[in-house]
Protein backbone atom coordinates (compact mmCIF):
# COMPACT_ATOMS: atom_id res chain seq x y z
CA UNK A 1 114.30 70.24 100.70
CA UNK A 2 114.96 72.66 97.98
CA UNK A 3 118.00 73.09 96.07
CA UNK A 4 118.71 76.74 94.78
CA UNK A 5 121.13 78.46 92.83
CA UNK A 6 121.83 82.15 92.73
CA UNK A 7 123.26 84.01 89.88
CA UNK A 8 123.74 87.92 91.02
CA UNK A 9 124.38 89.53 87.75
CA UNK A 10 120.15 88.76 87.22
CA UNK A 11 119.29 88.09 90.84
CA UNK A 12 117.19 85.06 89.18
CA UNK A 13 116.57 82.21 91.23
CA UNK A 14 116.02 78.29 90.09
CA UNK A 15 114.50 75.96 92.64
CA UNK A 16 113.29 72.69 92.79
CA UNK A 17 109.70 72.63 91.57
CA UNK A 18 106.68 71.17 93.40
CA UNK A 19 107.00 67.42 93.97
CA UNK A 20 104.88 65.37 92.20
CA UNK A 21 102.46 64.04 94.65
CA UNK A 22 99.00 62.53 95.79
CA UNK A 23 99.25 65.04 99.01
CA UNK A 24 97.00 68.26 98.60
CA UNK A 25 99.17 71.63 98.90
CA UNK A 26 97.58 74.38 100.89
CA UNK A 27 98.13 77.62 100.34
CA UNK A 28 96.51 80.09 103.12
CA UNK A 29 93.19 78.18 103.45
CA UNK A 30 92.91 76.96 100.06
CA UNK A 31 93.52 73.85 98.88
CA UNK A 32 95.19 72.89 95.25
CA UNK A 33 95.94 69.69 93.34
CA UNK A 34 99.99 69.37 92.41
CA UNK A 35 98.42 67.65 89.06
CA UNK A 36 96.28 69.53 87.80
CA UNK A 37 96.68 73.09 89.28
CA UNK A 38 100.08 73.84 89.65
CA UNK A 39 99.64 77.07 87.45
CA UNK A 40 96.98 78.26 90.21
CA UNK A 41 99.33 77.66 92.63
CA UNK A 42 101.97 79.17 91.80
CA UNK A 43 99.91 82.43 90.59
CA UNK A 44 98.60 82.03 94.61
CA UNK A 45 102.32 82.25 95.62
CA UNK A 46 103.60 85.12 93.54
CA UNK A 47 100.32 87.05 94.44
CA UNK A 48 101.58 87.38 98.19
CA UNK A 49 103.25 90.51 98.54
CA UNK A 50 106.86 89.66 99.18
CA UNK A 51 109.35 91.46 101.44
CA UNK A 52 113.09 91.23 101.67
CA UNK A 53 116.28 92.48 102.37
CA UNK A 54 116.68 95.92 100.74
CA UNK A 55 119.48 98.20 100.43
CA UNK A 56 120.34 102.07 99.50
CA UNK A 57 116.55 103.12 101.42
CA UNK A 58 117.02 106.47 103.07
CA UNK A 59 118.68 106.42 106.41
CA UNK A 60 116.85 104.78 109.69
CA UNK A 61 115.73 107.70 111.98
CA UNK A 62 118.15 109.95 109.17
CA UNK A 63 121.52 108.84 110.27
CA UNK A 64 120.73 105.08 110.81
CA UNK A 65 121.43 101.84 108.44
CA UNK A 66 120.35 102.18 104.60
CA UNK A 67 119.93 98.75 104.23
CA UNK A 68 118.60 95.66 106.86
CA UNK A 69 120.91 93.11 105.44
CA UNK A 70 121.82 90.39 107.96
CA UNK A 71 118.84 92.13 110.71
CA UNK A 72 115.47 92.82 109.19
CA UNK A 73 114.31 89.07 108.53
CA UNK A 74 111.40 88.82 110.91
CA UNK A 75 110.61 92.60 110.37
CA UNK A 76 110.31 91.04 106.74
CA UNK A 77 108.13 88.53 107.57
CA UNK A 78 106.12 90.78 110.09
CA UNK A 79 105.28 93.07 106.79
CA UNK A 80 104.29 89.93 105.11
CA UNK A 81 102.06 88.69 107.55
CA UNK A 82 100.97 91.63 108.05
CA UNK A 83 100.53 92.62 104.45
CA UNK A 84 98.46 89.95 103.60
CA UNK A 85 95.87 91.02 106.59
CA UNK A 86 95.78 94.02 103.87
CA UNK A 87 95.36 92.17 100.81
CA UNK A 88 92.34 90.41 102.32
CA UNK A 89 90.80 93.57 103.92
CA UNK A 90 91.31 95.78 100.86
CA UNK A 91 91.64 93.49 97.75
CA UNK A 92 90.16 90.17 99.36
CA UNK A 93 91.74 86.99 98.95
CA UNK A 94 90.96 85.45 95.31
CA UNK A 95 92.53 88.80 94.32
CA UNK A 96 95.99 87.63 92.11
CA UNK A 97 98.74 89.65 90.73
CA UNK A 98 99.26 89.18 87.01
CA UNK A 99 102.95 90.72 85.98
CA UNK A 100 102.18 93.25 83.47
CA UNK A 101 98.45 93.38 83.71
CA UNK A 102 97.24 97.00 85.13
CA UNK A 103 96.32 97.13 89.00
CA UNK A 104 93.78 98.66 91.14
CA UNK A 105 94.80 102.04 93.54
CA UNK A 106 93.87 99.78 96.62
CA UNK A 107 96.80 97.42 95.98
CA UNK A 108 99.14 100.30 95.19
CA UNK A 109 97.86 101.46 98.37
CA UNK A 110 98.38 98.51 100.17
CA UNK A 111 102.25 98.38 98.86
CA UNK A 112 102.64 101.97 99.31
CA UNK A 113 101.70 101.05 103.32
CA UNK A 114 105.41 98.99 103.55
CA UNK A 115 107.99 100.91 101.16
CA UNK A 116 110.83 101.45 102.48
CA UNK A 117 110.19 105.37 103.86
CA UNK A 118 109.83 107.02 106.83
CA UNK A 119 106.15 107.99 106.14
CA UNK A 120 104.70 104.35 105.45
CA UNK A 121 102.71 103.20 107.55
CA UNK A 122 104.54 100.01 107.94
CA UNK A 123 107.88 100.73 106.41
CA UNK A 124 111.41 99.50 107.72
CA UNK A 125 111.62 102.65 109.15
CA UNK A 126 108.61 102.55 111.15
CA UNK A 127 109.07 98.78 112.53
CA UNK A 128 112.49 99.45 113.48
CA UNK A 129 112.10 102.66 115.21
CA UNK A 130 108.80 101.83 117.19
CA UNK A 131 110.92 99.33 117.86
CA UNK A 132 112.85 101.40 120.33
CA UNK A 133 110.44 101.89 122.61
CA UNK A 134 110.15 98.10 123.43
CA UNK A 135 113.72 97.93 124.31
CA UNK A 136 115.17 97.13 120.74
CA UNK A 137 117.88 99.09 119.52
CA UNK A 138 117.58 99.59 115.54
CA UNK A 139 119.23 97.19 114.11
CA UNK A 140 118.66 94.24 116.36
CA UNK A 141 116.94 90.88 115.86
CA UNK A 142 113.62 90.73 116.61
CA UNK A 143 111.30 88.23 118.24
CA UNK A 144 108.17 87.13 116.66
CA UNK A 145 106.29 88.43 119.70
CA UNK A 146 108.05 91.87 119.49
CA UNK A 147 107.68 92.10 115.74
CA UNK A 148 103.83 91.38 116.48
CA UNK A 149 103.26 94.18 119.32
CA UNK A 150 105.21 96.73 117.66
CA UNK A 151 102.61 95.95 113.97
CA UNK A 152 99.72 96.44 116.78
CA UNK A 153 101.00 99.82 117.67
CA UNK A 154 102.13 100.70 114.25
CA UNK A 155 98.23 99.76 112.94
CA UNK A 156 96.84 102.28 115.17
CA UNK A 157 97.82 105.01 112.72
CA UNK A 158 96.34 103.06 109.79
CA UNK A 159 92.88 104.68 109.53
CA UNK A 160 92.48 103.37 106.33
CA UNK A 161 92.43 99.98 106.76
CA UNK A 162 90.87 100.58 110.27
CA UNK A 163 91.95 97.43 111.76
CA UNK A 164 91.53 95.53 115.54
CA UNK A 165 94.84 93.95 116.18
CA UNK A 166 94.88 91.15 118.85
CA UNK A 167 97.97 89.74 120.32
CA UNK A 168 96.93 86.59 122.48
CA UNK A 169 99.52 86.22 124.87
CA UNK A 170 99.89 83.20 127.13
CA UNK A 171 98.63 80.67 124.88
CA UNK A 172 95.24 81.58 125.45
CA UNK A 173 92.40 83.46 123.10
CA UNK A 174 90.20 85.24 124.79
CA UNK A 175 86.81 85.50 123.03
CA UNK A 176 85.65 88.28 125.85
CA UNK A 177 88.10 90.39 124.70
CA UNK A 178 88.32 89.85 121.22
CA UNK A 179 84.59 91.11 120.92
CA UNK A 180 84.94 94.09 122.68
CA UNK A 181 88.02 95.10 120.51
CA UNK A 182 86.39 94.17 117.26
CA UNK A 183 83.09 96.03 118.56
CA UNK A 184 84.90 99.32 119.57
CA UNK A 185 82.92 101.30 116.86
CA UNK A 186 80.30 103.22 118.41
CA UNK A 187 77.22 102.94 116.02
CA UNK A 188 74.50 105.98 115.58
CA UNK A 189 73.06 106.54 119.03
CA UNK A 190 69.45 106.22 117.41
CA UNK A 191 66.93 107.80 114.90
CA UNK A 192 66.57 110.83 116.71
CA UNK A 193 70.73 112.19 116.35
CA UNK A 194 70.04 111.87 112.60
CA UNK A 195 66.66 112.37 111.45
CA UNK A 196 65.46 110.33 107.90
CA UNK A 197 62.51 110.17 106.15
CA UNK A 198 60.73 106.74 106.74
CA UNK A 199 61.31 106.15 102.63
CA UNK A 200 65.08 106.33 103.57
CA UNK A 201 66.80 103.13 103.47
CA UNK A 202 68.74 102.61 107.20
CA UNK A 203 71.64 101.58 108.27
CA UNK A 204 71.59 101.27 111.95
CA UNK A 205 69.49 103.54 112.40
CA UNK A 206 70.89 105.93 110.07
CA UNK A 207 70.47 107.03 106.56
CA UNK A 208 72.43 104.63 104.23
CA UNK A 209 75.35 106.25 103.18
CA UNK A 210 78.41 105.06 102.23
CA UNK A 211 80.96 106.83 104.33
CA UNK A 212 78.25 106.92 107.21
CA UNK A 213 78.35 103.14 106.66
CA UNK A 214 82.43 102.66 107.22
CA UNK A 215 82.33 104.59 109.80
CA UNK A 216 79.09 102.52 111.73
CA UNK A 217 80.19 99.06 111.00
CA UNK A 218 79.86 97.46 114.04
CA UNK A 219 82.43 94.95 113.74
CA UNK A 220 86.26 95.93 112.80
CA UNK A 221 88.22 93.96 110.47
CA UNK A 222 90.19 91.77 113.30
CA UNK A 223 94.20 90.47 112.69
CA UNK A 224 94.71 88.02 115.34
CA UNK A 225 98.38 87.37 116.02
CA UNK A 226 99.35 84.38 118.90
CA UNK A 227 102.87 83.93 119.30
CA UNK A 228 103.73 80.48 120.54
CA UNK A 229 106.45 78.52 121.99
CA UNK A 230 106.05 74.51 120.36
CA UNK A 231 108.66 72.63 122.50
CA UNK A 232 112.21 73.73 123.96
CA UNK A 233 114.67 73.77 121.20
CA UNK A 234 112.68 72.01 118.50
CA UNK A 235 108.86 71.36 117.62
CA UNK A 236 107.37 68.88 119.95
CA UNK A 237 105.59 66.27 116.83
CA UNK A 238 102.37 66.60 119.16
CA UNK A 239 101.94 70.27 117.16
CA UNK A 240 102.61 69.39 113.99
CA UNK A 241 98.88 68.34 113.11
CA UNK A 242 97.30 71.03 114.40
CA UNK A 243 100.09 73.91 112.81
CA UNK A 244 98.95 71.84 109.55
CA UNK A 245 95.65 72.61 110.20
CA UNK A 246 95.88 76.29 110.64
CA UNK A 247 96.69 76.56 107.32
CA UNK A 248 93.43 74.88 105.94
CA UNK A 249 91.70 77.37 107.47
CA UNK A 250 90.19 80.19 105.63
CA UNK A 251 91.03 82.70 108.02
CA UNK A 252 94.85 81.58 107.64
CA UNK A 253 97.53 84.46 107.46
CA UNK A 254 100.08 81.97 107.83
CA UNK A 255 102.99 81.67 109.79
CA UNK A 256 106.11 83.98 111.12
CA UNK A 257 108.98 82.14 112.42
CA UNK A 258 112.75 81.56 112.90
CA UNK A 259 116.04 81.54 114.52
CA UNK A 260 118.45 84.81 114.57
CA UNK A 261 119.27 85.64 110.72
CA UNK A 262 117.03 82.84 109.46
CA UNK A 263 113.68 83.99 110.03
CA UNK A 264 110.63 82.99 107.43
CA UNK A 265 106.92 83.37 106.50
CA UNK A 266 105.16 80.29 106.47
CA UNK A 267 102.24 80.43 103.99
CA UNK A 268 101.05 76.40 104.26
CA UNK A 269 102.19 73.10 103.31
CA UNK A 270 102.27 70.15 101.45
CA UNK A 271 102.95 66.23 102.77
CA UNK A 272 105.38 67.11 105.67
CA UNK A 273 106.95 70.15 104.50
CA UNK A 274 106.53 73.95 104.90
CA UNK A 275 106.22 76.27 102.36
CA UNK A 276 107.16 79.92 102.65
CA UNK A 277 108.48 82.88 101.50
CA UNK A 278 112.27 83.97 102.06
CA UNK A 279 113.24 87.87 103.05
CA UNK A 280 116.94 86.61 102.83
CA UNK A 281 117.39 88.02 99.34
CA UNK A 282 119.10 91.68 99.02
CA UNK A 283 117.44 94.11 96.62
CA UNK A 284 117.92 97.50 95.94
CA UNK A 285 115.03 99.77 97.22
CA UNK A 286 112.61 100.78 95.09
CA UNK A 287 111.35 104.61 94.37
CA UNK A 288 108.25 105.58 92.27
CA UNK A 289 109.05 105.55 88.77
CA UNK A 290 108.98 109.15 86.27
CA UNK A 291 104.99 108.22 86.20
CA UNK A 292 104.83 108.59 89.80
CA UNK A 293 104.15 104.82 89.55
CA UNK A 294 105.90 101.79 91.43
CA UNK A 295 107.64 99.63 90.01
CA UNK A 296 106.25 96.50 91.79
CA UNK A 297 107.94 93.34 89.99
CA UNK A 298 110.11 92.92 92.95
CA UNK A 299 107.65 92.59 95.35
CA UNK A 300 106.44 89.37 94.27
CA UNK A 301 108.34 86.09 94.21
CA UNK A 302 108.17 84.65 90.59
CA UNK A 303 110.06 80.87 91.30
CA UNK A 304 108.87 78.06 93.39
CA UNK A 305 108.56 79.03 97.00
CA UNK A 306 110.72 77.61 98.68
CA UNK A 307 110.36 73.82 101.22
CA UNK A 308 111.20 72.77 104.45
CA UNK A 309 110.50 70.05 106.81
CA UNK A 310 108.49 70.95 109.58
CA UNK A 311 110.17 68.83 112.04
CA UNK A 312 113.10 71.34 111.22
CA UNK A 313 110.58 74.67 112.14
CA UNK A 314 112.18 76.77 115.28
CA UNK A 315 109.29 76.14 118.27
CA UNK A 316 108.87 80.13 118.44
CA UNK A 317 106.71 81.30 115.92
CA UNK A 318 103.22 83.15 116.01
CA UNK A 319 100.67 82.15 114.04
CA UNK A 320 97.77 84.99 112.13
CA UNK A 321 94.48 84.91 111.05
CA UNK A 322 92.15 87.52 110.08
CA UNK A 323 88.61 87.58 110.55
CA UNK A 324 86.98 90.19 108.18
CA UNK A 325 83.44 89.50 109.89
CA UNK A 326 81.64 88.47 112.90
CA UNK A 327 80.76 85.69 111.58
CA UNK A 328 84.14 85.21 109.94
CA UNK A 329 85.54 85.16 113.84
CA UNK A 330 82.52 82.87 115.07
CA UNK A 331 83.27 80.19 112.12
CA UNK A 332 87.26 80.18 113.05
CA UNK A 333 85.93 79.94 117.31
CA UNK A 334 83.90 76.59 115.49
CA UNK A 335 86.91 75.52 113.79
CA UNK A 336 89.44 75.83 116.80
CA UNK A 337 86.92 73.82 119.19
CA UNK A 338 86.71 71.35 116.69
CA UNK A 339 90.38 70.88 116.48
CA UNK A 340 90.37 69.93 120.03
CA UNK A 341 88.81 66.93 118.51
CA UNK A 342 91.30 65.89 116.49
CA UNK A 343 93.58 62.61 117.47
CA UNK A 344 96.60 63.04 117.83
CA UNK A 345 96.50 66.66 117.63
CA UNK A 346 98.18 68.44 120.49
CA UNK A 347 96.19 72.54 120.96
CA UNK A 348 98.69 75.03 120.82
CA UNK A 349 96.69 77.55 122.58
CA UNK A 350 93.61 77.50 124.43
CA UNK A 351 90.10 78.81 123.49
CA UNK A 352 88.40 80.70 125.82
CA UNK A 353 85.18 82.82 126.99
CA UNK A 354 86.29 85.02 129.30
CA UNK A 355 89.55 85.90 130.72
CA UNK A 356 90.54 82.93 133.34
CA UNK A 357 90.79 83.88 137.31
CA UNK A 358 94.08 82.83 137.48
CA UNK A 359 95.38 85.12 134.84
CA UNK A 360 97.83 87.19 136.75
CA UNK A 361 98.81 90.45 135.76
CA UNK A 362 101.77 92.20 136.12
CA UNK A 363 101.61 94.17 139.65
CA UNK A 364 101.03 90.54 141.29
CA UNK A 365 103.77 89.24 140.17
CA UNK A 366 105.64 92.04 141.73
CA UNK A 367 107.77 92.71 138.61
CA UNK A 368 108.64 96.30 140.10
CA UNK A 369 112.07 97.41 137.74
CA UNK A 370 114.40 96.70 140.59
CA UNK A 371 118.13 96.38 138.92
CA UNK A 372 118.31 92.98 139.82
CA UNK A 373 115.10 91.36 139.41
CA UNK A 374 115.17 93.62 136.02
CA UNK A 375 118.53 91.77 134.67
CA UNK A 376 116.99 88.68 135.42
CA UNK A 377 113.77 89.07 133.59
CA UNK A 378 115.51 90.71 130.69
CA UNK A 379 117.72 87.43 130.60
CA UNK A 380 114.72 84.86 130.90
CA UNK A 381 112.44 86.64 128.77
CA UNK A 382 114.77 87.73 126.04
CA UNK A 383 116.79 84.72 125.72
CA UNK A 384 118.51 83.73 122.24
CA UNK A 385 114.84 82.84 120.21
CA UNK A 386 113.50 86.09 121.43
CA UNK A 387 110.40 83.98 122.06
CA UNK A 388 108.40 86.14 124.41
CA UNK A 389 109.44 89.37 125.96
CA UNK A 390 107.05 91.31 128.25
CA UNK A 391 106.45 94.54 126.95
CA UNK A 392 105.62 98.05 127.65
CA UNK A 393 101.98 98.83 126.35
C-alpha cells in the first residue's frame, strides 16, 4: 500500500515508489520491467490524462456547485476512462506527454473535450447535468453504470471523434449487436451515385478522398463499457485472474470503480496490487492562458500512481476497452474465448453471438411505474454501491 504525504502550500505529492520486483507491471496492455524500465513507466502513467476534483469552474446549469469536491469522483474517473478511448482514437496509444515539449492540436482537442465548461463535450457540466435525466440530481454520487450510460449519450454529440459506445448490460457481450453498432456507417451505395474515372484510385466504390474516406469507413471506432458486479460486498478471488488479465490486453481502457467518495481509475497492475489514478485531489480550474493556450501541467499526474490490493477493490466496477478496428474487436472476441480457458479463472461476463432467448426485456417483466413497485425498484436497483440502475434510454 502506498504511503503519501500532502503539503498544500505546493500541492506536491511524495509516494512510495514502485517496488522492486521480479513481477511484470502492466500498464493498459503493455507490459514493463520494474528494473530496467521504470522511466517508461512512469512516462506511461503521467501520459494518461488525469482528472480530479476542481474548484472555482463556472456554475453547474449557472446557479449550481463551482466545484465537485466530495461528489464528482466517478464522474472523474468516467472522463478518464473515457478520455483515454480519445487518446487512442485521436493520438493512438504509444503517444506520451513530455512536460514542456510542444503538443499536437489533436491532444489539445482531446483535453479541450473535458474542461470544466458548459460547452465541452464531456465537461463536469455536461456529465452532471445529463445526469438529470437518469434520475440523478447534480451533485449526487454516481454509479459506475450511470456514469457509463450518461458518457454513451454524451458521445453522441462528439462528431469528431465519431465513436460507437456499447454498454453490455447483464454480464453478457453481445457480438450481434456490437457489429451492427460499429457498422452503422452507410458506405457509397455504388459506382454509379459517384461517377470516377477507372484511373481513379477507390475507396468503396468511391473516389479516394480523404474526407469521403472518414465519412465511408465502414467500421466506427467502438468504446465498450461492461459494468460488473464481482461478489456481494467484496471481490469474490475467483475474478481476480481474469480482472488481471484485462489489463494485458491491448484493447485495455482500464478500470472505473469504487465506493461513495472513494471512487478510482484502475489503469493495471503489478504482483497483487492495483494501480490507478486518484480524482481525490482539489485543484483550481483551469482557463486558457493570454495565448489562448491551456495550461495542461495539471492534467497529468507527475508522482508514482498510486497501489492497492485488489482483494480490497469494491465488486462494482465496469471494465473498458476500445477496439479501433474490426479486426481490433475480432482479436479481443479471440482473447475473451481464450480466457475461458484459463484455470482458475472465474468469466466475469459472458461472450456471445447473438442476443440469448431468454433475455427479457423490460415490458415482460411488467416494470409499469406503479408507486409501489417503483419505490421498490428504485431501492433494489439503486442501493448504496449504485451498482446497476435501470435506466431511461
Amino acid at each position: 500500500l502506498f504511503l503519501a504525504t500532502l503539503t498544500y502550500d505546493t500541492l506536491r505529492f511524495e509516494y512510495e515508489d514502485f517496488p522492486e520486483t521480479k513481477e511484470p507491471v502492466w500498464i493498459l496492455g503493455r507490459k514493463y520491467s520494474v528494473f530496467t524500465e521504470k522511466e517508461e513507466i512512469l512516462l506511461d502513467v503521467t501520459s494518461r490524462l488525469w482528472f480530479t476534483y476542481r474548484k472555482n469552474f463556472p456554475a453547474i446549469g449557472g446557479t449550481g456547485p463551482t466545484s465537485d469536491t466530495g461528489w464528482g469522483c466517478m464522474l472523474r474517473c468516467g472522463q478518464m476512462i473515457f478520455a483515454q478511448a480519445l487518446v487512442c482514437r485521436h493520438l493512438g496509444r504509444d503517444w506520451r506527454w513530455i512536460k514542456g515539449k510542444r503538443q499536437m492540436d489533436n491532444y489539445f482537442n482531446v483535453l479541450n473535450a473535458f474542461i470544466d465548461k458548459k460547452d465541452s463535450y464531456y465537461s463536469i457540466h455536461q456529465i452532471a447535468q445529463m445526469g438529470v435525466g437518469e434520475g440523478k440530481s447534480i451533485g449526487q454520487w454516481y454509479g459506475p453504470n450511470t456514469v457509463a450510460q450518461v458518457l454513451k449519450k454524451l458521445a453522441t454529440f462528439d462528431t469528431w471523434s465519431s465513436l460507437a459506445v456499447h454498454i453490455a448490460m447483464d454480464n453478457t457481450v453481445v457480438m450481434e449487436e456490437i457489429r451492427r453498432l460499429c457498422q452503422s456507417n452507410v458506405p457509397c451505395a455504388g459506382a454509379a451515385a459517384c461517377p470516377a474515372l477507372e484511373s481513379d484510385v477507390l475507396y468503396n466504390g468511391c473516389p479516394e478522398d480523404v474526407g469521403l474516406r472518414e465519412r465511408l469507413t465502414l467500421w466506427k471506432p467502438l468504446v465498450l463499457l461492461i459494468p460488473l458486479r464481482l461478489g456481494l460486498t467484496e471481490i469474490n478471488e475467483a475474478y481476480i485472474e481474469t480482472l488481471k488479465h484485462c489489463f494485458m490486453m491491448p484493447q485495455s481502457l482500464g478500470v472505473i470503480g469504487g465506493k461513495p467518495n472513494s471512487a478510482h481509475y484502475f489503469i493495471g497492475y503489478v504482483g497483487e496490487e492495483l494501480i490507478y489514478l486518484d480524482p481525490h485531489t482539489t485543484q483550481p480550474a483551469v482557463e486558457p492562458g493570454d495565448s489562448g493556450c491551456l495550461p495542461d501541467e495539471s492534467f497529468h499526474c507527475q508522482h508514482p500512481p498510486c497501489r492497492m490490493s485488489i482483494a480490497e477493490l469494491d465488486p462494482s466496477i465496469a471494465v473498458g476497452f476500445f477496439c479501433n478496428t474490426e479486426a481490433d474487436f475480432n482479436d479481443w472476441c479471440q482473447q475473451i474465448k481464450k480466457l475461458s480457458l484459463v484455470r482458475g479463472a472465474l468469466p466475469m461476463f459472458e461472450l456471445v453471438e447473438r442476443q440469448p432467448s431468454h433475455f427479457s426485456n423490460p415490458d415482460v417483466l411488467n416494470l409499469t411505474p406503479d408507486s409501489s413497485d417503483a419505490d421498490r425498484l428504485e431501492r433494489f436497483f439503486d442501493s448504496e454501491d449504485e451498482d446497476f440502475e435501470i435506466l431511461s434510454l
